[in-house]
N, C-alpha and C. Protein backbone atom coordinates (compact mmCIF):
# COMPACT_ATOMS: atom_id res chain seq x y z
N UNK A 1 -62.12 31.09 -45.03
CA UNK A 1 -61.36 30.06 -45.69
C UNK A 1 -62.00 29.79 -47.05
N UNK A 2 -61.18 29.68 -47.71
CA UNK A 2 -62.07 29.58 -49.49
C UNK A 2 -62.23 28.43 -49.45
N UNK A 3 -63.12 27.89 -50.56
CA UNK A 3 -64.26 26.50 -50.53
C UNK A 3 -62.92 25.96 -51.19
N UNK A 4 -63.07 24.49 -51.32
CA UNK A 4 -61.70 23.72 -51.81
C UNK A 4 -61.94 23.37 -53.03
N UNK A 5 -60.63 23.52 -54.29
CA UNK A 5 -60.81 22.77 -55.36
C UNK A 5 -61.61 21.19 -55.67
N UNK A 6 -62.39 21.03 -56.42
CA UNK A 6 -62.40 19.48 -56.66
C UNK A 6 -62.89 19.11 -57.95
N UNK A 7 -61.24 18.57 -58.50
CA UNK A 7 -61.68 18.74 -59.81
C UNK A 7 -61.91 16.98 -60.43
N UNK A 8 -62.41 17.04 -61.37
CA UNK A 8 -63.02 15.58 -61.61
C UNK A 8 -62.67 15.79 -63.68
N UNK A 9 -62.34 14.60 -64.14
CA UNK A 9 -62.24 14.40 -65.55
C UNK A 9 -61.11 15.29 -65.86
N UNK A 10 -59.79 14.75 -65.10
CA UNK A 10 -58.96 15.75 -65.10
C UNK A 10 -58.19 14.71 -66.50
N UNK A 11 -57.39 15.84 -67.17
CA UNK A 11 -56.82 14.85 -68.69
C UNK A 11 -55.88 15.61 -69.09
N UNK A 12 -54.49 14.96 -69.78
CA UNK A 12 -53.15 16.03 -69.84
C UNK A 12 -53.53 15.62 -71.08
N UNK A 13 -52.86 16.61 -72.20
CA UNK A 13 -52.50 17.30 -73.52
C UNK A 13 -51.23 17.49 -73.19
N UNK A 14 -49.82 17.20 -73.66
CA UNK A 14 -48.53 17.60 -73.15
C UNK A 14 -48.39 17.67 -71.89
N UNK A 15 -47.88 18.94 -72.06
CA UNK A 15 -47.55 19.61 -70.88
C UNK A 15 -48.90 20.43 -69.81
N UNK A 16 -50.00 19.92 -70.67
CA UNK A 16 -51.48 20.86 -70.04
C UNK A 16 -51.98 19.79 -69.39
N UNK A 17 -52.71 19.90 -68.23
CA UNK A 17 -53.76 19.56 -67.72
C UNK A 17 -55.16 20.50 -67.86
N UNK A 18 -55.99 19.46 -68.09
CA UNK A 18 -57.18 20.20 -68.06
C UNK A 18 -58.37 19.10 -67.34
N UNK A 19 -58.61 19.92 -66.19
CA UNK A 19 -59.86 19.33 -65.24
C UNK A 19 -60.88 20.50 -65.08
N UNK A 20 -62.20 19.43 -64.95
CA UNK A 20 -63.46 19.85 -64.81
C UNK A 20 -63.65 19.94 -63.42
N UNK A 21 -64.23 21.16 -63.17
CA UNK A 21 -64.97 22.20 -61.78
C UNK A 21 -65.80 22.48 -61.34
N UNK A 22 -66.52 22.85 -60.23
CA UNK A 22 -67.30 23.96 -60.39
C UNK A 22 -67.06 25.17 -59.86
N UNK A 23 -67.05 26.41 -60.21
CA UNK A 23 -66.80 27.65 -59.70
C UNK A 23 -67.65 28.32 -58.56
N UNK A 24 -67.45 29.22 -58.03
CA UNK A 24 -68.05 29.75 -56.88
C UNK A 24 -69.16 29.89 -57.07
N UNK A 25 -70.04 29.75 -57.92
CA UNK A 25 -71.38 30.45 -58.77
C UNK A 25 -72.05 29.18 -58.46
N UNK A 26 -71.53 27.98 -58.84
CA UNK A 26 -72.33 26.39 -58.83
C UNK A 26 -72.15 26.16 -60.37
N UNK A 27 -70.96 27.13 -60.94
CA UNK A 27 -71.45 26.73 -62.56
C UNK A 27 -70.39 25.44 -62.89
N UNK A 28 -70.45 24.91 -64.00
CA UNK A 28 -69.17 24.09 -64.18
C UNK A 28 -68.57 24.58 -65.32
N UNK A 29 -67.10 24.51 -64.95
CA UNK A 29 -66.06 25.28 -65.58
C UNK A 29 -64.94 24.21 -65.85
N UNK A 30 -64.14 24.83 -67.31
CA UNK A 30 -63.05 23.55 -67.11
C UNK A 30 -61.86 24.33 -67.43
N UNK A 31 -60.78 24.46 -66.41
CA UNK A 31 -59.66 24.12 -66.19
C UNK A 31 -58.75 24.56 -67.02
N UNK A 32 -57.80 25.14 -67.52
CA UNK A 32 -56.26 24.58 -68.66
C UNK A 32 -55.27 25.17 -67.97
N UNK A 33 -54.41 24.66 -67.08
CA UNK A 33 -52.81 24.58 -66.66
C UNK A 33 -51.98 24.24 -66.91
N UNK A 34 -51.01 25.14 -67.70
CA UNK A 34 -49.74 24.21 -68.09
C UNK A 34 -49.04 24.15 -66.97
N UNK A 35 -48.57 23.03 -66.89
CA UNK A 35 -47.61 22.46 -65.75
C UNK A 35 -46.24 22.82 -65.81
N UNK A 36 -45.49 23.51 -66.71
CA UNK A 36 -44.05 23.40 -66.90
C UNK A 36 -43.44 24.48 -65.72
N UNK A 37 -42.82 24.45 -65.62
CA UNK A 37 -42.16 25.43 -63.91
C UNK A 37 -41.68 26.88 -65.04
N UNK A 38 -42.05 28.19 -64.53
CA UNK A 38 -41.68 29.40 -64.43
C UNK A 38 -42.84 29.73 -65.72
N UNK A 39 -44.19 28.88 -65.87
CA UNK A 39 -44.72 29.77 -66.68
C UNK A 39 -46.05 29.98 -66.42
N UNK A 40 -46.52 29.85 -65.41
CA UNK A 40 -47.72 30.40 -64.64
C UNK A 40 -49.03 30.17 -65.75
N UNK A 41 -48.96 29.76 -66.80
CA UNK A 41 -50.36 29.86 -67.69
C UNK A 41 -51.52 28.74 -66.94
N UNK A 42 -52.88 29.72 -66.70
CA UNK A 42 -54.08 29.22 -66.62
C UNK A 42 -54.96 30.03 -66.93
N UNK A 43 -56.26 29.31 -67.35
CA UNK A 43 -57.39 29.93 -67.45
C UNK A 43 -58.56 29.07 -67.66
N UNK A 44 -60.00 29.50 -67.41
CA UNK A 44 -61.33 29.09 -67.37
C UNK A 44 -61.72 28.95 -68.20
N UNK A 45 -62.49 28.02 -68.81
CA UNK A 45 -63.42 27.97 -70.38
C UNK A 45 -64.66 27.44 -69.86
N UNK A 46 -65.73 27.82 -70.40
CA UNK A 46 -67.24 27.36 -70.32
C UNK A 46 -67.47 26.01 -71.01
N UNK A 47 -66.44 25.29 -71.61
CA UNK A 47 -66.76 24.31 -72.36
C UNK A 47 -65.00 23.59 -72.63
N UNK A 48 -65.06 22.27 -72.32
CA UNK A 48 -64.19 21.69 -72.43
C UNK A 48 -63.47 21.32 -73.64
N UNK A 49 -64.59 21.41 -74.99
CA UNK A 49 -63.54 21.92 -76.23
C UNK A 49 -62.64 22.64 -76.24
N UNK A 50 -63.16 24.31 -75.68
CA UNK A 50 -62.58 25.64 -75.75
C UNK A 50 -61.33 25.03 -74.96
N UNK A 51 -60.89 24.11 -74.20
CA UNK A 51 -59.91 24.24 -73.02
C UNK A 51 -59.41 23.23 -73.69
N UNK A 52 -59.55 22.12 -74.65
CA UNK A 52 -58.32 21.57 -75.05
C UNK A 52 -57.58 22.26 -76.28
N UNK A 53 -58.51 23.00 -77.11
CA UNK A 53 -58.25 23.67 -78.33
C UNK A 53 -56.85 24.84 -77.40
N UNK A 54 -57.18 25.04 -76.56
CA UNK A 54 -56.07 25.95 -75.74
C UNK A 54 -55.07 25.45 -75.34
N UNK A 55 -55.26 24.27 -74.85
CA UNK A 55 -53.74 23.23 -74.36
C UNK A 55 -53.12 23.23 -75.86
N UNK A 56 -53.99 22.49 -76.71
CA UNK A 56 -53.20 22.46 -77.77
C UNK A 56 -52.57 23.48 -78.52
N UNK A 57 -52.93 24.31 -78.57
CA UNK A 57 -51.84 25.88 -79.05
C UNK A 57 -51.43 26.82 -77.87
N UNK A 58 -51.50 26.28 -76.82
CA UNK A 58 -50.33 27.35 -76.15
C UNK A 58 -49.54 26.95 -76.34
N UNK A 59 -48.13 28.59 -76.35
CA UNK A 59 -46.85 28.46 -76.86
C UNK A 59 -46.97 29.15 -75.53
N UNK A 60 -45.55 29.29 -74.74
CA UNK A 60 -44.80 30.08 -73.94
C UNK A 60 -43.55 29.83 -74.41
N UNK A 61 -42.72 30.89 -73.73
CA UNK A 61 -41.23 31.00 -73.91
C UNK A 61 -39.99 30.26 -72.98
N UNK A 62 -41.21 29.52 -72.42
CA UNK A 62 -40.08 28.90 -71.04
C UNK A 62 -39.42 27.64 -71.75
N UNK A 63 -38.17 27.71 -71.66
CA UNK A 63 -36.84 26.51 -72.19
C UNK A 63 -36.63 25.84 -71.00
């Protein structure tokens, strides 16, 4: 059974959420999910700048 999410200092930008982690390693990692339905974007950043600077310029194509 995989260990369970638990994310803490979670904070929306638009349509992004971005919460703080820790990853399987023990490291802490933060978060960027856009929430909008049919566009699957996420990914990991070592630093929670890097992950709002990303909320704030993702573009997708979903209308």
């Amino acid at each position: 059974m995989p260990a369970r999410e638990n994310f803490r200092s979670v904070m929306r930008i638009g349509p992004v959420q971005i919460g703080t982690h820790r990853d399987r390693h023990g490291r802490t990692t933060h978060a960027a999910v856009y929430t909008a339905d049919r566009c699957g974007w996420s990914a990991d950043y070592s630093s929670q700048t890097a992950a709002q600077l990303a909320a704030r310029t993702h573009r997708c194509n979903v209308r």
